[in-house]
C-alpha atoms as a PDB file:
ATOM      1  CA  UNK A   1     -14.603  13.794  -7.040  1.00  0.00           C
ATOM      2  CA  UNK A   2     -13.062  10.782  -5.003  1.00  0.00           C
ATOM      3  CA  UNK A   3     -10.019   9.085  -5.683  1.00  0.00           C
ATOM      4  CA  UNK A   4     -11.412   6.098  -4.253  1.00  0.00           C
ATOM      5  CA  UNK A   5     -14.762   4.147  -4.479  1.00  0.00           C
ATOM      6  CA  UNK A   6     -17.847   5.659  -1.987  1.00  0.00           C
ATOM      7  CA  UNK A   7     -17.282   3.324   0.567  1.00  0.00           C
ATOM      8  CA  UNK A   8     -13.650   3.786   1.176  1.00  0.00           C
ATOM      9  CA  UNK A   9     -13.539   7.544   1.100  1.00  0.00           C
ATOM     10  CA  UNK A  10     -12.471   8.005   4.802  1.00  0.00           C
ATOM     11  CA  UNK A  11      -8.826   6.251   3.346  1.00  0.00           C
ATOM     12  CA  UNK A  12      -8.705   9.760   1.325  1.00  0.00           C
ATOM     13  CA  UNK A  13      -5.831  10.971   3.673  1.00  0.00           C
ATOM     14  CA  UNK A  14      -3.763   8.299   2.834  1.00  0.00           C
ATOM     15  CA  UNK A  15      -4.054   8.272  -0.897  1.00  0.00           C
ATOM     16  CA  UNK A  16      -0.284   9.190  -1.587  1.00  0.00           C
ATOM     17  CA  UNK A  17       0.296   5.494  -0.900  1.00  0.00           C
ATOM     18  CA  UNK A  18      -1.492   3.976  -3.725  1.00  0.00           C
ATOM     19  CA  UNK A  19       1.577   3.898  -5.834  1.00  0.00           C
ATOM     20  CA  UNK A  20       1.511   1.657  -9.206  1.00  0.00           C
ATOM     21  CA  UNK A  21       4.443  -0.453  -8.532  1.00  0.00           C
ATOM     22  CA  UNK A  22       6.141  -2.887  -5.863  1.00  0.00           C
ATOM     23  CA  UNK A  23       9.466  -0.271  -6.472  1.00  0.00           C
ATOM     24  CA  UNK A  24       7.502   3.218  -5.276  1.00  0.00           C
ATOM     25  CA  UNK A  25       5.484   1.574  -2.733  1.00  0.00           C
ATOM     26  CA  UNK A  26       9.356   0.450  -1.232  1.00  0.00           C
ATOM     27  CA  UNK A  27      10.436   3.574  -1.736  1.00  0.00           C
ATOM     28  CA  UNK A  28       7.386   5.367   0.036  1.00  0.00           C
ATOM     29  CA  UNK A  29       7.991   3.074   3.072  1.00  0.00           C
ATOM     30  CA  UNK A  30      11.735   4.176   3.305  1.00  0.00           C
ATOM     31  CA  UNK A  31      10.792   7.601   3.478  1.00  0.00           C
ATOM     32  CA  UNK A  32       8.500   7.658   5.406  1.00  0.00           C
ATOM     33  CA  UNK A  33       8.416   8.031   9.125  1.00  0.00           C
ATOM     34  CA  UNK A  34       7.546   5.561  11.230  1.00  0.00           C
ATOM     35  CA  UNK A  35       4.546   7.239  12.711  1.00  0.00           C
ATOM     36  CA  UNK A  36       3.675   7.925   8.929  1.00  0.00           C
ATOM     37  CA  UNK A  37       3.450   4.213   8.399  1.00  0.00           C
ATOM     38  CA  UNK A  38       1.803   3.096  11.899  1.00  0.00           C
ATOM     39  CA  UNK A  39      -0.607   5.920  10.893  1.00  0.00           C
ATOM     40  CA  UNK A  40      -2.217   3.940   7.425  1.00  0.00           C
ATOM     41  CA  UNK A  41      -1.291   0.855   8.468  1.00  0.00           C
ATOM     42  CA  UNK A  42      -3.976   1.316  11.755  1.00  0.00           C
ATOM     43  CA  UNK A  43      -6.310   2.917   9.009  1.00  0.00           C
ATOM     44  CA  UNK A  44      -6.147   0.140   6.573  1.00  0.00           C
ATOM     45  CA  UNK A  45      -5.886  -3.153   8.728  1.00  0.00           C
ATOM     46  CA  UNK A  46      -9.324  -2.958   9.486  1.00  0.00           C
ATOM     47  CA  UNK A  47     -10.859  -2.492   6.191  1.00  0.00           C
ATOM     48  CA  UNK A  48      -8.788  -5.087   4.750  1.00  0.00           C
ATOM     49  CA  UNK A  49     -11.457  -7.554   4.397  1.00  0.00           C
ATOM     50  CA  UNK A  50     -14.303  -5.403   3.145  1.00  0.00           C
ATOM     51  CA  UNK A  51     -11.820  -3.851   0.382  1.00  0.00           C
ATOM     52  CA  UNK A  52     -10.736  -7.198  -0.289  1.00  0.00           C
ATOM     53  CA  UNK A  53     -14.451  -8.696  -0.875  1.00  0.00           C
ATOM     54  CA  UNK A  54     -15.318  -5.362  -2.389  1.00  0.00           C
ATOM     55  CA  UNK A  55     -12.224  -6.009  -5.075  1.00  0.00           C
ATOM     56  CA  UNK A  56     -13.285  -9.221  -5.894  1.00  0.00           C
ATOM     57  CA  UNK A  57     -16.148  -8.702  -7.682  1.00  0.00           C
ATOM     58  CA  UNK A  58     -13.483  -6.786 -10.465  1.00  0.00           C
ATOM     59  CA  UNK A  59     -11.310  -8.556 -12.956  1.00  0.00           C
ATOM     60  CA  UNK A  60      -8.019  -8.297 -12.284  1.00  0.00           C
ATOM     61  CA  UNK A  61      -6.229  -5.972 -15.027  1.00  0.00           C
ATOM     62  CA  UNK A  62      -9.049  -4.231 -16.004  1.00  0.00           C
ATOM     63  CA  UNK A  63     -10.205  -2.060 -12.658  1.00  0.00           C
ATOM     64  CA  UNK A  64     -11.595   0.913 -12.783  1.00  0.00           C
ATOM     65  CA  UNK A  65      -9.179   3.734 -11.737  1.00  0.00           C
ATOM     66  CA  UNK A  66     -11.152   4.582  -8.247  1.00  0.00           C
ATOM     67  CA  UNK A  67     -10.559   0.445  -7.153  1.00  0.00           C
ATOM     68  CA  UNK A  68      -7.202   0.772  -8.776  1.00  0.00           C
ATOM     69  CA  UNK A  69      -6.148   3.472  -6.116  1.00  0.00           C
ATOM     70  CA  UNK A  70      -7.605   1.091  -3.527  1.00  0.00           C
ATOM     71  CA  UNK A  71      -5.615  -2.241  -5.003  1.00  0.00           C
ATOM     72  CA  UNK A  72      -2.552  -0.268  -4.905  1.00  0.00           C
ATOM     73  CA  UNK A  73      -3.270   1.267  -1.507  1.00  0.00           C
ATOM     74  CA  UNK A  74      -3.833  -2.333  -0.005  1.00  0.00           C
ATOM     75  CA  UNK A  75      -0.480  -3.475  -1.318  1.00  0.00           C
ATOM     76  CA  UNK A  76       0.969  -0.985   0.051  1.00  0.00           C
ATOM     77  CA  UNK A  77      -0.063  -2.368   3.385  1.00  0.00           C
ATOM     78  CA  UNK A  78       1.316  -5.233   2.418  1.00  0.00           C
ATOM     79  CA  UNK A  79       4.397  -3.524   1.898  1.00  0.00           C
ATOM     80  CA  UNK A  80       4.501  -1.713   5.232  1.00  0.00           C
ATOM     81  CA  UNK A  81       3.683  -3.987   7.714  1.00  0.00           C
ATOM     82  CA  UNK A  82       6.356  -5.499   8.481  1.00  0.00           C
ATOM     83  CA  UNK A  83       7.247  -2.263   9.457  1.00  0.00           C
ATOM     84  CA  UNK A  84       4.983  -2.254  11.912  1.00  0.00           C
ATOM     85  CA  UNK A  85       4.570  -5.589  12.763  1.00  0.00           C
ATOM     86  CA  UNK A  86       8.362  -7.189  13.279  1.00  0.00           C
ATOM     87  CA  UNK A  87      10.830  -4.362  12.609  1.00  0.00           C
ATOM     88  CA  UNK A  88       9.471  -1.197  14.037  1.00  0.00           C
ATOM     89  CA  UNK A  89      11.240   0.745  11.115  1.00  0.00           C
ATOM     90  CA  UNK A  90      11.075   1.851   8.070  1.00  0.00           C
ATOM     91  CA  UNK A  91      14.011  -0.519   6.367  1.00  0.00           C
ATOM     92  CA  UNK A  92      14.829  -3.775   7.075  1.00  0.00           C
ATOM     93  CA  UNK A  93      17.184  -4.319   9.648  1.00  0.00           C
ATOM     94  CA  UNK A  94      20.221  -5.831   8.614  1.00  0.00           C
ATOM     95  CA  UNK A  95      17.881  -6.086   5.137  1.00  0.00           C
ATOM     96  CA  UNK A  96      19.203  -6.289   1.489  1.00  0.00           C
ATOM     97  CA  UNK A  97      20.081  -3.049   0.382  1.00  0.00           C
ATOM     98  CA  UNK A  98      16.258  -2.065  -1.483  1.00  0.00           C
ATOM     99  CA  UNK A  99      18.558   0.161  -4.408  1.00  0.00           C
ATOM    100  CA  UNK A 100      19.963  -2.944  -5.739  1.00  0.00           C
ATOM    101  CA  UNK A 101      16.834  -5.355  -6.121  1.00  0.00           C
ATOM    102  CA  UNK A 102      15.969  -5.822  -9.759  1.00  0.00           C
ATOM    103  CA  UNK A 103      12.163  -6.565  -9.990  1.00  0.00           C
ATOM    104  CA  UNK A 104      11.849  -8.849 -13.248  1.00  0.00           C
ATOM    105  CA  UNK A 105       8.139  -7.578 -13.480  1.00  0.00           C
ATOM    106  CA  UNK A 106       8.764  -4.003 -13.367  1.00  0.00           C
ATOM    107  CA  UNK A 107      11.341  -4.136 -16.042  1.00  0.00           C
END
C-alpha cells in the first residue's frame, strides 16, 4: 500500500519529508545535505500545481492520511527552497538561530 494518493506515487522516495509540523520539516532541512534537498526539491517543483489542484478538492483539516502525506510533503518544499533557490544551504546564512524560534501554533 502507498503512502501517497495513485497519482503521486513516483514522490514515494521522498516520503521521509512529509513531516506534521513547520518545527520537523526545519529540522529535516538542517540535516539534510544539500544534494538531499536539491534532490526533492527538483522532484516536487514540477508537480506542484497538479498536487495543488488535486488538494483542493479536500477540506482542509479533514484529509485523508494518503493527501495528508502529500500536504505535508508540499510544505516541505516550501520549507526547502530557499535552500535551493537563494542560499544554496541548508541554514540560513547569517539566519536566526532555528533552536530558539517559538512557533505559537505548535505549542
Amino acid at each position: 500500500m502507498s503512502s501517497l494518493p495513485e497519482q503521486f506515487r513516483d514522490l514515494e522516495p521522498f516520503i521521509g519529508w512529509s513531516l506534521p509540523t513547520e518545527r520537523a520539516r526545519n529540522a529535516r532541512r538542517l540535516a539534510s545535505s544539500m544534494d538531499e534537498i536539491t534532490q526533492f526539491y527538483n522532484a516536487m517543483v514540477p508537480r506542484t500545481e497538479a498536487i495543488l489542484e488535486y488538494l483542493d478538492r479536500f477540506e482542509l483539516g479533514k484529509l485523508p492520511e494518503p493527501e495528508q502525506r502529500l500536504l505535508n510533503l508540499t510544505l516541505a518544499l516550501a520549507e526547502i527552497a530557499n535552500a535551493v533557490e537563494l542560499y544554496k544551504n541548508p541554514a540560513v546564512i547569517d539566519g536566526f538561530d532555528p533552536k530558539r524560534l517559538l512557533l505559537m501554533h505548535e505549542r
